[in-house]
C-alpha atoms as a PDB file:
ATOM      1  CA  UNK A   1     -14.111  -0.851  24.218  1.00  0.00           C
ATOM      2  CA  UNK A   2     -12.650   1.021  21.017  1.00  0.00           C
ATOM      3  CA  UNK A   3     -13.216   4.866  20.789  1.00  0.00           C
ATOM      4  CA  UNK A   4     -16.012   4.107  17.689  1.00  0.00           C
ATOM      5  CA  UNK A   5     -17.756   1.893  19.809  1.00  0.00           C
ATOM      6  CA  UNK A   6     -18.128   4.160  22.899  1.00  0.00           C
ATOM      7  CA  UNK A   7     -19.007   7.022  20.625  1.00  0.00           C
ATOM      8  CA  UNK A   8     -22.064   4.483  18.917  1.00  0.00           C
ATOM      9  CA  UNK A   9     -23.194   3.721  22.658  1.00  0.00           C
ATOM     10  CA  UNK A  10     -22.909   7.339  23.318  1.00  0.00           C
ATOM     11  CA  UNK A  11     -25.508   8.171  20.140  1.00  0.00           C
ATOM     12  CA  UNK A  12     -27.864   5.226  20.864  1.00  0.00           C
ATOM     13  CA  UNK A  13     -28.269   6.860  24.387  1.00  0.00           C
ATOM     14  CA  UNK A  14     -28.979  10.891  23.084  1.00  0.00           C
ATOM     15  CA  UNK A  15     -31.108   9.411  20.327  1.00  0.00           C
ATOM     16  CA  UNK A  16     -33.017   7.487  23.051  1.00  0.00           C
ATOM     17  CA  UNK A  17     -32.966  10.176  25.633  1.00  0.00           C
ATOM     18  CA  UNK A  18     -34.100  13.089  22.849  1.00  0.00           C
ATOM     19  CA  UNK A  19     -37.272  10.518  21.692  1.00  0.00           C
ATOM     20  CA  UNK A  20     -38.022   9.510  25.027  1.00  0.00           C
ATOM     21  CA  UNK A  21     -39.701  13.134  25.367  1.00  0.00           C
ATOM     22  CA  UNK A  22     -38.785  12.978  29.282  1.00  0.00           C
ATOM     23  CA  UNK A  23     -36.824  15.633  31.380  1.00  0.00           C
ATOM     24  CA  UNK A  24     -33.360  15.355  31.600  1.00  0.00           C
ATOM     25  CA  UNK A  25     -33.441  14.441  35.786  1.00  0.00           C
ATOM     26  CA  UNK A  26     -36.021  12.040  35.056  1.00  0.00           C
ATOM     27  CA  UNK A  27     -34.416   9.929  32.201  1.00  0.00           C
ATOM     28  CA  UNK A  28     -31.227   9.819  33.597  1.00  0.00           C
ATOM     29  CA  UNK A  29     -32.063   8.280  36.641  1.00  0.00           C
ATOM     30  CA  UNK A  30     -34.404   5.996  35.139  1.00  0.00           C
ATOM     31  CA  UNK A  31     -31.631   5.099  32.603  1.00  0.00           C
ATOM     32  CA  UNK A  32     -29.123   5.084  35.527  1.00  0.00           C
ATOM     33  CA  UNK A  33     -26.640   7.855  33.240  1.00  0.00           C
ATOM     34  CA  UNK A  34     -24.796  10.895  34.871  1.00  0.00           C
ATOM     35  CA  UNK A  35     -26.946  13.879  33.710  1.00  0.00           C
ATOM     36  CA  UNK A  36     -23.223  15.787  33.296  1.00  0.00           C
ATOM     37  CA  UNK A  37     -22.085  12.615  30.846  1.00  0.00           C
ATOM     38  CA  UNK A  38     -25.233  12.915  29.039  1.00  0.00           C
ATOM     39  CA  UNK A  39     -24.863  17.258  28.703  1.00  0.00           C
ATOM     40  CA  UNK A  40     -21.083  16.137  27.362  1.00  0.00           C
ATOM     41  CA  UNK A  41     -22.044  13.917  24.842  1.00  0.00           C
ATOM     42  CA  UNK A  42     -25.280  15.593  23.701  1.00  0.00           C
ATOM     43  CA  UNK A  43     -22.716  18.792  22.975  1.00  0.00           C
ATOM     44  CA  UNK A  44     -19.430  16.833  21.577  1.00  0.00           C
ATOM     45  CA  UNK A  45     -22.747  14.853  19.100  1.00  0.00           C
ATOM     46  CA  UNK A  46     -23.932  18.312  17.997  1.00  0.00           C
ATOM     47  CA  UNK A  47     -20.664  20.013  17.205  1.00  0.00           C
ATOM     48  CA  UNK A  48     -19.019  16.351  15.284  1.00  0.00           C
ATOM     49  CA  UNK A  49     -20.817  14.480  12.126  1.00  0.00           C
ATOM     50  CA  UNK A  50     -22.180  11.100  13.382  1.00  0.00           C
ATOM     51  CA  UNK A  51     -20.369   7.900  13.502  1.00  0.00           C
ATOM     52  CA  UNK A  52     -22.112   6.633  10.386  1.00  0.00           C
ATOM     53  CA  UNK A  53     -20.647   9.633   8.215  1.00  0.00           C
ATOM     54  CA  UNK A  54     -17.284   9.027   9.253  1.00  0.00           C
ATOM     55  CA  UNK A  55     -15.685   7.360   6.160  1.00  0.00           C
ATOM     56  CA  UNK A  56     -14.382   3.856   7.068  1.00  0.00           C
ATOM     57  CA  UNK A  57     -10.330   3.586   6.029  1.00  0.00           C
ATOM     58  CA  UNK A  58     -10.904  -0.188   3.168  1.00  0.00           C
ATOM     59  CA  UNK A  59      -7.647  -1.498   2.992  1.00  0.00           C
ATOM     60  CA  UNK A  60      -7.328  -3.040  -0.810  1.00  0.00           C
ATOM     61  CA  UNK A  61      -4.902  -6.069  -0.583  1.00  0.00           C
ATOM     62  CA  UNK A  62      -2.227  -6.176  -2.597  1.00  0.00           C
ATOM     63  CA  UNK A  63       0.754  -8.939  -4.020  1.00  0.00           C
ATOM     64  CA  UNK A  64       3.975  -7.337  -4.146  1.00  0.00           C
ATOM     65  CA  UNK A  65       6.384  -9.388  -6.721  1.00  0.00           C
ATOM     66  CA  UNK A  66      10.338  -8.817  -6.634  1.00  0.00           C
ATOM     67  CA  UNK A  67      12.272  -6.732  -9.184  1.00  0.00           C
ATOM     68  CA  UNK A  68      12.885  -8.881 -11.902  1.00  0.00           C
ATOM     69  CA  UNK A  69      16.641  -7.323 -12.937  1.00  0.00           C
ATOM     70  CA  UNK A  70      18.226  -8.321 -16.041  1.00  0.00           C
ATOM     71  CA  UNK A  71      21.468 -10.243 -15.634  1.00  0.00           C
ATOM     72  CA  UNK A  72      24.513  -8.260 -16.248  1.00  0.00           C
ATOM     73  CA  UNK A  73      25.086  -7.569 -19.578  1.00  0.00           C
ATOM     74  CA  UNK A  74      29.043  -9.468 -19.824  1.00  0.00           C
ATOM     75  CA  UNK A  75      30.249  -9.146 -23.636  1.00  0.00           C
ATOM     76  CA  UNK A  76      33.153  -8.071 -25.439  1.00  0.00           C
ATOM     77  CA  UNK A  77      32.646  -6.278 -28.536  1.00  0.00           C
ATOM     78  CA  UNK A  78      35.230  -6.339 -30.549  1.00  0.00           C
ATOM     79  CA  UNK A  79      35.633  -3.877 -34.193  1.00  0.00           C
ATOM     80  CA  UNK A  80      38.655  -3.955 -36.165  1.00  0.00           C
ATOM     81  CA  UNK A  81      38.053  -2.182 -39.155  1.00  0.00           C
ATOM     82  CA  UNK A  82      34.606  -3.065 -41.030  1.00  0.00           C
ATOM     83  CA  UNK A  83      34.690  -6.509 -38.712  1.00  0.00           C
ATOM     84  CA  UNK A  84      32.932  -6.570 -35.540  1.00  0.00           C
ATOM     85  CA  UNK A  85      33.109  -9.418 -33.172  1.00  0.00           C
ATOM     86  CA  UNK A  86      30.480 -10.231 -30.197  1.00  0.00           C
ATOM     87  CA  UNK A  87      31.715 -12.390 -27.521  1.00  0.00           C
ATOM     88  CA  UNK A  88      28.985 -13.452 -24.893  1.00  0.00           C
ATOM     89  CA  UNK A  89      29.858 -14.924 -21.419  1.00  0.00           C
ATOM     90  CA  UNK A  90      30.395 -17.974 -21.957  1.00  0.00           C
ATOM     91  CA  UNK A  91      31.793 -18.548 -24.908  1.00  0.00           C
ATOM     92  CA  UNK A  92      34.126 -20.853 -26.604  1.00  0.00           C
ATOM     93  CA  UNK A  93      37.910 -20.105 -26.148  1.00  0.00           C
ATOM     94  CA  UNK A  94      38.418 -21.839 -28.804  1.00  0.00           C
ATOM     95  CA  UNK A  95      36.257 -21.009 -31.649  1.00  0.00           C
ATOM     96  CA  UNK A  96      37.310 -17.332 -30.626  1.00  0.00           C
ATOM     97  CA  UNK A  97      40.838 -18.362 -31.089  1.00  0.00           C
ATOM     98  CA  UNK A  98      40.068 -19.986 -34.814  1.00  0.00           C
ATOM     99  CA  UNK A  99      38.161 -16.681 -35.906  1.00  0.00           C
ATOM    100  CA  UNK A 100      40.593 -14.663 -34.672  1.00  0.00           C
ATOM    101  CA  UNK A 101      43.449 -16.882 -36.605  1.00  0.00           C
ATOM    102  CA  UNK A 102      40.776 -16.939 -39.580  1.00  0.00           C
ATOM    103  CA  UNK A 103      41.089 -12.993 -39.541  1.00  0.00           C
ATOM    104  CA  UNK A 104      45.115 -12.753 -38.923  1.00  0.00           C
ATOM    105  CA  UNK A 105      45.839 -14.972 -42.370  1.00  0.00           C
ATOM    106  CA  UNK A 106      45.836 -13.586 -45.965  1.00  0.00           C
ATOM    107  CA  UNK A 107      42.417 -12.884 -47.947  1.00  0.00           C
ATOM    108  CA  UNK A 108      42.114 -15.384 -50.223  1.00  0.00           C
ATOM    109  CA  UNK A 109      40.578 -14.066 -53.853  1.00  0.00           C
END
C-alpha cells in the first residue's frame, strides 16, 4: 500500500470516528483501531492539508525529434581579382579545369 493510499484510509477513519459522535475507547474497539494510531493520525491530519489538496505531479508527454544539423559546408571559393569562383563538393574536375584555362588565355575584344 503506497504512502497516499494509507494516508486516504487514515482520513476515511478520523472523518468516521469525528461523525460517529462516540468516545474515543468506545469507537476504537468497536472499529477494532489502536486508540494511540488513531491520537497519531488525528494530530499528523490537523497539522498537514488533506490528501485531496495535495497537487497531483500530470506528466505532459512529449516527442523528442533529433538535431537536424546541416551537412558540412565543403566549398572552395576562389577570387582572383574581380573573378570569383565557387566550387561545391562534388564538382566537375573537369569543367573546373576548362574555366580555369578559359581565365589563363588572352581577353578577346
Amino acid at each position: 500500500m503506497s504512502r497516499e493510499e494509507i494516508r486516504m484510509k487514515w482520513e476515511a477513519r478520523v472523518e468516521a470516528f469525528r461523525a460517529s459522535g462516540e468516545k474515543t475507547t468506545h469507537w476504537c474497539k468497536a472499529n477494532q483501531i489502536d486508540r494511540r494510531q488513531l491520537y497519531t493520525w488525528m494530530k499528523k491530519l490537523d497539522e498537514s492539508p488533506p490528501s485531496s489538496s495535495v497537487k497531483q505531479t500530470t506528466f505532459i508527454p512529449v516527442q523528442v525529434t533529433p538535431e537536424v544539423k546541416p551537412a558540412p559546408c565543403r566549398s572552395l571559393r576562389i577570387q582572383i581579382g574581380a573573378v570569383v569562383i565557387e566550387v561545391d563538393a562534388g564538382f566537375e574536375p573537369a569543367l573546373l579545369r576548362e574555366v580555369v584555362r578559359a581565365l589563363g588565355a588572352d581577353p578577346v575584344c
